[in-house]
C-alpha atoms as a PDB file:
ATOM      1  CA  UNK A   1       0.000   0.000   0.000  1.00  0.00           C
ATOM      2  CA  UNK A   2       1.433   3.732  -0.521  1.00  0.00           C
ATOM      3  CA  UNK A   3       0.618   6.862   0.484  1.00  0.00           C
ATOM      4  CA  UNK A   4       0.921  10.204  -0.644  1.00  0.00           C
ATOM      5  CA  UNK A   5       1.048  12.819   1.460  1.00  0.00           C
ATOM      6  CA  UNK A   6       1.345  16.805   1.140  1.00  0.00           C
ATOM      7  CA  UNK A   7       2.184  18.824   3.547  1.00  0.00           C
ATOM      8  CA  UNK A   8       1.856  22.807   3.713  1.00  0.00           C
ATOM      9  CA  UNK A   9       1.602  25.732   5.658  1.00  0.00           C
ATOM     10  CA  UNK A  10      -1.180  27.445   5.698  1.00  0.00           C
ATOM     11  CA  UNK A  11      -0.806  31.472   5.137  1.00  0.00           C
ATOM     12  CA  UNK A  12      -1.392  33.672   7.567  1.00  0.00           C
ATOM     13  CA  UNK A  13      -4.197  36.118   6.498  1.00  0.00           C
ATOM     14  CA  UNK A  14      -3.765  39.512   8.480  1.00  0.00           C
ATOM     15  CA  UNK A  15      -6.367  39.850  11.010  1.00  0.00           C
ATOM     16  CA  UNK A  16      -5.381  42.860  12.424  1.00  0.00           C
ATOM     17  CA  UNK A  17      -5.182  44.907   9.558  1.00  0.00           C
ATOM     18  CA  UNK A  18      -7.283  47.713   9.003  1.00  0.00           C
ATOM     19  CA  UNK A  19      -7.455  49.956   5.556  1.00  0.00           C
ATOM     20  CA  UNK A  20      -6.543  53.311   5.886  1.00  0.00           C
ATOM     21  CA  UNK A  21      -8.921  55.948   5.176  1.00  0.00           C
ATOM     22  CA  UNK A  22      -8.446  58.378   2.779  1.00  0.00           C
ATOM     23  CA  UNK A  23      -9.228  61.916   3.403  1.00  0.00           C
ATOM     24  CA  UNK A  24     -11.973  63.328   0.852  1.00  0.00           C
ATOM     25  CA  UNK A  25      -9.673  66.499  -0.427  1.00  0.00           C
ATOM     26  CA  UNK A  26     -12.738  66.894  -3.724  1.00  0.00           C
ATOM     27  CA  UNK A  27     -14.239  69.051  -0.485  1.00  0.00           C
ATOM     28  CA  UNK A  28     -10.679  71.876  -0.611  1.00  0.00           C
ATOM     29  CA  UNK A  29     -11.971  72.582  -4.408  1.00  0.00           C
ATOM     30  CA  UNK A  30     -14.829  74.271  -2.584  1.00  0.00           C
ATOM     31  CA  UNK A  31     -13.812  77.894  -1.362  1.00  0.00           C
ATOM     32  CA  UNK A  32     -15.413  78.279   1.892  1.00  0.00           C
ATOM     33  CA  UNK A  33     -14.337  74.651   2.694  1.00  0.00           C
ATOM     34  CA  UNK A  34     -10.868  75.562   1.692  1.00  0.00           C
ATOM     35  CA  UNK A  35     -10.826  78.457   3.556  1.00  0.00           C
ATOM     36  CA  UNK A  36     -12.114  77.417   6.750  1.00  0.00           C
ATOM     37  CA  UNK A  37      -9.204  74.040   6.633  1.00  0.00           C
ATOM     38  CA  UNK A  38      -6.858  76.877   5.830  1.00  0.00           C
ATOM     39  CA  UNK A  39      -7.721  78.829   9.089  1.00  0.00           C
ATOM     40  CA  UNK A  40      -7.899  76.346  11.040  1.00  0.00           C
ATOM     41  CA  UNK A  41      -4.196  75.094  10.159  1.00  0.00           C
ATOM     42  CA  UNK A  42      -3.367  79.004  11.080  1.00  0.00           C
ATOM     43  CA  UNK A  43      -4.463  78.400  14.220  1.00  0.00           C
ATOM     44  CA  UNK A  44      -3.783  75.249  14.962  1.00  0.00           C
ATOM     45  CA  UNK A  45       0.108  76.261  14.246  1.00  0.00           C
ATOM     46  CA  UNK A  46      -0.325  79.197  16.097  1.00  0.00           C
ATOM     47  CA  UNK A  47      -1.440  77.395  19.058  1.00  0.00           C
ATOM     48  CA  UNK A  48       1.364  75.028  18.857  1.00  0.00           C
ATOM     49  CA  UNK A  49       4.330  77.844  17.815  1.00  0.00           C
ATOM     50  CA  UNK A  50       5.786  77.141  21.296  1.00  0.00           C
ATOM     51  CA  UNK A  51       6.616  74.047  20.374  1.00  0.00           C
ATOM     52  CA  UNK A  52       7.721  74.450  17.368  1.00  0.00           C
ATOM     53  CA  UNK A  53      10.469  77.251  18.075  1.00  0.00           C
ATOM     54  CA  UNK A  54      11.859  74.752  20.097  1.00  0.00           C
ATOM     55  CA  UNK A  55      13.494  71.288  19.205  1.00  0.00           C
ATOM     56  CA  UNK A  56      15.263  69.447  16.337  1.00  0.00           C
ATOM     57  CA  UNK A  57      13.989  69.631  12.380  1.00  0.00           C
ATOM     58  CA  UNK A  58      12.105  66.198  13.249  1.00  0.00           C
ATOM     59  CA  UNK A  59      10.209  67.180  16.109  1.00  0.00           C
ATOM     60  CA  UNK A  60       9.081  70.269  14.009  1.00  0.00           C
ATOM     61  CA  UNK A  61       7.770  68.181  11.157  1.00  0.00           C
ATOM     62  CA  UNK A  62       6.549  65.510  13.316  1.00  0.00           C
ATOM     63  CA  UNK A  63       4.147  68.355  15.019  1.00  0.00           C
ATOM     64  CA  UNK A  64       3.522  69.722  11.553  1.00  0.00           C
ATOM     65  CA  UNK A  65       2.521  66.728  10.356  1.00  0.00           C
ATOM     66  CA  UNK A  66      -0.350  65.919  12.867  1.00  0.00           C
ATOM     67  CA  UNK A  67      -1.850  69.469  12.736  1.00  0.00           C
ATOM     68  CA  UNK A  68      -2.342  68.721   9.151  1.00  0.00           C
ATOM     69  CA  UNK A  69      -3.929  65.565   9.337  1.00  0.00           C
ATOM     70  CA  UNK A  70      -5.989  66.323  12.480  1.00  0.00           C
ATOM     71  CA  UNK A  71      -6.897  69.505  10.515  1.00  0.00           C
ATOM     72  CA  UNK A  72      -7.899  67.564   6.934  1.00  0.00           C
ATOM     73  CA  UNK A  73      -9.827  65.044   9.529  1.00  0.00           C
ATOM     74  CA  UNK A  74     -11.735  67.594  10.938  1.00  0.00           C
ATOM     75  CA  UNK A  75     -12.744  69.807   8.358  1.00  0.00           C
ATOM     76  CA  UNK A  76     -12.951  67.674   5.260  1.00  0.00           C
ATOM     77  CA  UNK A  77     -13.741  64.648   6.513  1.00  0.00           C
ATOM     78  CA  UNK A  78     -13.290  60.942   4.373  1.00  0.00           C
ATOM     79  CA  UNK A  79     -14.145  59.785   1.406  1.00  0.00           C
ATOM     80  CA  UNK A  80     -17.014  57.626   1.064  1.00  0.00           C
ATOM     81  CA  UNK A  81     -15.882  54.009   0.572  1.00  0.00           C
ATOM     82  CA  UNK A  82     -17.266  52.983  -2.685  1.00  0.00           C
ATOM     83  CA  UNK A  83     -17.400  48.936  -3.297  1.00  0.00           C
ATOM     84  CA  UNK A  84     -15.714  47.735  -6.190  1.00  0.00           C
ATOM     85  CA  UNK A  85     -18.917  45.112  -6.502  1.00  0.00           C
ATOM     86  CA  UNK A  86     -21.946  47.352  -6.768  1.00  0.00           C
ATOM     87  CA  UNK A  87     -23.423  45.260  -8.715  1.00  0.00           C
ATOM     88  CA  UNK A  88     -23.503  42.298  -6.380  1.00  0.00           C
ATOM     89  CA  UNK A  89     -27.216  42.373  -4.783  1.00  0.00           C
ATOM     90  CA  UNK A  90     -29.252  40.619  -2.990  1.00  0.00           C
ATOM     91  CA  UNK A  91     -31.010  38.965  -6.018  1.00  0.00           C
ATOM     92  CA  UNK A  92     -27.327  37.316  -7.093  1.00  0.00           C
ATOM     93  CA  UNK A  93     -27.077  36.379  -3.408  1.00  0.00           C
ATOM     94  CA  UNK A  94     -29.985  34.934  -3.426  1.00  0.00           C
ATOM     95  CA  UNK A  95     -29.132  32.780  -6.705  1.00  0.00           C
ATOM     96  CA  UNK A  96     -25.702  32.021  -5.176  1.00  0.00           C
ATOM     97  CA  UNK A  97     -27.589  30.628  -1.382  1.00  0.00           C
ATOM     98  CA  UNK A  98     -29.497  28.153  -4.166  1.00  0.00           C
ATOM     99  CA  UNK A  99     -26.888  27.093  -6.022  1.00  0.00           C
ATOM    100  CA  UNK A 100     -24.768  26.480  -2.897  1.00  0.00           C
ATOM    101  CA  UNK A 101     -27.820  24.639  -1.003  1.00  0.00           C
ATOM    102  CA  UNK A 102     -28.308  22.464  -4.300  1.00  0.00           C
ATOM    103  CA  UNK A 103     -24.260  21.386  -4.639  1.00  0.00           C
ATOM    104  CA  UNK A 104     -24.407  20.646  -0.508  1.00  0.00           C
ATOM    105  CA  UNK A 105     -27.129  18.241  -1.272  1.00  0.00           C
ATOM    106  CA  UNK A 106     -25.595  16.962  -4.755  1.00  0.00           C
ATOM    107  CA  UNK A 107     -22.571  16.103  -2.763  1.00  0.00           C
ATOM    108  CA  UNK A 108     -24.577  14.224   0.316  1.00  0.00           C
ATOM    109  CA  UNK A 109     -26.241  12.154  -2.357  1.00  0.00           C
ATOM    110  CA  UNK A 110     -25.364  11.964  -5.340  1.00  0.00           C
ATOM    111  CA  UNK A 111     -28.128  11.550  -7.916  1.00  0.00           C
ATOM    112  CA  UNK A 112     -28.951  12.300 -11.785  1.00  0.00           C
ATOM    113  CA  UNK A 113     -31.542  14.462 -10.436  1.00  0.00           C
ATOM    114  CA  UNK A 114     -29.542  16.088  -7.665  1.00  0.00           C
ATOM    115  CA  UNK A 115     -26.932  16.894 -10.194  1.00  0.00           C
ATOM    116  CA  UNK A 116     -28.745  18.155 -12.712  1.00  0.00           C
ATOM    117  CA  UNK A 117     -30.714  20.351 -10.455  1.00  0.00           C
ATOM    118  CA  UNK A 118     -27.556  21.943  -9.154  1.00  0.00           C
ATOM    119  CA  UNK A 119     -26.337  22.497 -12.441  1.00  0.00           C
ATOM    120  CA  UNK A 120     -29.608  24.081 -13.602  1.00  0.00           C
ATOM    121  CA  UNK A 121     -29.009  26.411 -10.941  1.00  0.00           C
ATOM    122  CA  UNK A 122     -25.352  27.261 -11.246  1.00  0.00           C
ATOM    123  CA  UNK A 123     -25.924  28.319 -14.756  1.00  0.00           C
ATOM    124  CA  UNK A 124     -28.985  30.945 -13.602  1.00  0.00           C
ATOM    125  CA  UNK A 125     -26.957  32.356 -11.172  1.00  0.00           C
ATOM    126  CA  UNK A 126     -23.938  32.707 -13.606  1.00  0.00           C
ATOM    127  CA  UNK A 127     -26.416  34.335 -16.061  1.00  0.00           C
ATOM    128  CA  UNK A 128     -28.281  36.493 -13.401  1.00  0.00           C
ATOM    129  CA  UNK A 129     -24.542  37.549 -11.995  1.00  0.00           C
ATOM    130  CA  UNK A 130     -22.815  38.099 -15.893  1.00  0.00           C
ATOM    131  CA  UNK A 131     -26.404  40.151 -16.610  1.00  0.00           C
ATOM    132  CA  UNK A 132     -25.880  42.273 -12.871  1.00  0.00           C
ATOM    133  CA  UNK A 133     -22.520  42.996 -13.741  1.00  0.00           C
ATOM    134  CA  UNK A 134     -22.870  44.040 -17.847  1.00  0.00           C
ATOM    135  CA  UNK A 135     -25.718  46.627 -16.593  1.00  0.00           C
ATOM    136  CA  UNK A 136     -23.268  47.702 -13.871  1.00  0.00           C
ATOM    137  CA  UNK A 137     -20.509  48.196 -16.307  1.00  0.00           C
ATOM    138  CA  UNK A 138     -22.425  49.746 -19.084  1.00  0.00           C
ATOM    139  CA  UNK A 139     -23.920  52.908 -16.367  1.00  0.00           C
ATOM    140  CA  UNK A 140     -20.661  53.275 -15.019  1.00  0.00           C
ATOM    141  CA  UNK A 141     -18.943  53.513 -19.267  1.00  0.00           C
ATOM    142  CA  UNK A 142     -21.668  55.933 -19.341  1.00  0.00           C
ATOM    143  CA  UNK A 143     -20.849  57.499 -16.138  1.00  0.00           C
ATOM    144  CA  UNK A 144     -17.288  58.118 -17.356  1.00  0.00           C
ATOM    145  CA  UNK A 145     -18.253  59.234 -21.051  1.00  0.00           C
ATOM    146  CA  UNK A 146     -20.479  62.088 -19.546  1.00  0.00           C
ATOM    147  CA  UNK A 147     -17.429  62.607 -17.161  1.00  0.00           C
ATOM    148  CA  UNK A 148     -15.097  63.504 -19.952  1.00  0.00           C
ATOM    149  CA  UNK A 149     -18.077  65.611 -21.953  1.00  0.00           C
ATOM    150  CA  UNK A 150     -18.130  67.771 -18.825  1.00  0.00           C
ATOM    151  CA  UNK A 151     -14.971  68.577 -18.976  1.00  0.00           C
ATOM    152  CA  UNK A 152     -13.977  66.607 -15.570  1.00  0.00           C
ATOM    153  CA  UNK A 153     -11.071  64.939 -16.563  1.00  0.00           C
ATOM    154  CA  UNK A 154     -10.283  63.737 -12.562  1.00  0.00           C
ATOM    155  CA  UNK A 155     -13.703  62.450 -11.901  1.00  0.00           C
ATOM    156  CA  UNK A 156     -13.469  60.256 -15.149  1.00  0.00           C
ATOM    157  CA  UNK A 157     -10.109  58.796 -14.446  1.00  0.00           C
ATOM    158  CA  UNK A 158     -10.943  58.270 -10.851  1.00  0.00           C
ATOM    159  CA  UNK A 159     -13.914  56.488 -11.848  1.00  0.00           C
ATOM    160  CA  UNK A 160     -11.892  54.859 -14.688  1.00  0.00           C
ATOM    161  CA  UNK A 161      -9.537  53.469 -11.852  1.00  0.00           C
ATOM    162  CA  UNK A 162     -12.243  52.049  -9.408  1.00  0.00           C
END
């Protein structure tokens, strides 16, 4: 008798990893937003000038450094986090939950009928998921096209690069 056997280690995913949020600087091409974050930072570094007269190059930048990004938090906030799937809803999920229920019982028993059943359903959800996603890709080549008419050449290749 032989055996083959494999062995691996499994990779580590990282659990404590959070993404980073991106501050929503669209809101500094509005004036009064821009001028109010630009007051603030006055402020803010006038509050803190004690501080910085004092100290090495590091220390200044260091202290710098938060006042702006406490400042950009404050005032203009984060950028909404857009999904990459948008088109992934509830009526794919719900063709997905099928097709996954139908391949459980497929594999606990496995019969013509249980296998063609699953397969019958794998191929609507593949179709209702391929349709989701076309109509989702055609608004959004829209979306961009209308972009460019415009004239906004950032929003379009932002858009582009989601």
């Amino acid at each position: 008798m032989k055996v083959k056997y494999r062995c691996r280690i499994a990779g580590r995913k990282d659990e404590g990893k959070q993404r980073t949020k991106k501050i929503n600087t669209q809101n500094l091409r509005i004036p009064e937003v821009a001028k109010e974050y630009e007051g603030e930072i006055k402020n803010k570094v006038a509050e803190r000038r004690m501080d910085m007269d004092e100290g090495s190059i590091d220390d200044k930048w260091n202290i710098m450094q938060t006042i702006i990004k406490e400042t950009a938090r404050e005032t203009l906030g984060y950028e909404k986090n857009e999904g990459k799937r948008d088109w992934f809803d509830d009526e794919c999920r719900e063709a997905i939950q099928q097709k996954n229920q139908a391949y459980k019982e497929c594999t606990n028993r496995n019969t013509r009928q249980k296998r063609a059943e699953y397969e019958r359903l794998r191929r609507i959800a593949d179709k209702t998921c391929r349709k989701k996603k076309r109509q989702w890709l055609n608004k959004k080549y829209m979306d961009i096209e209308e972009e460019f008419k415009l004239g906004n050449q950032y929003k379009a290749y932002r858009e582009i690069k989601i």
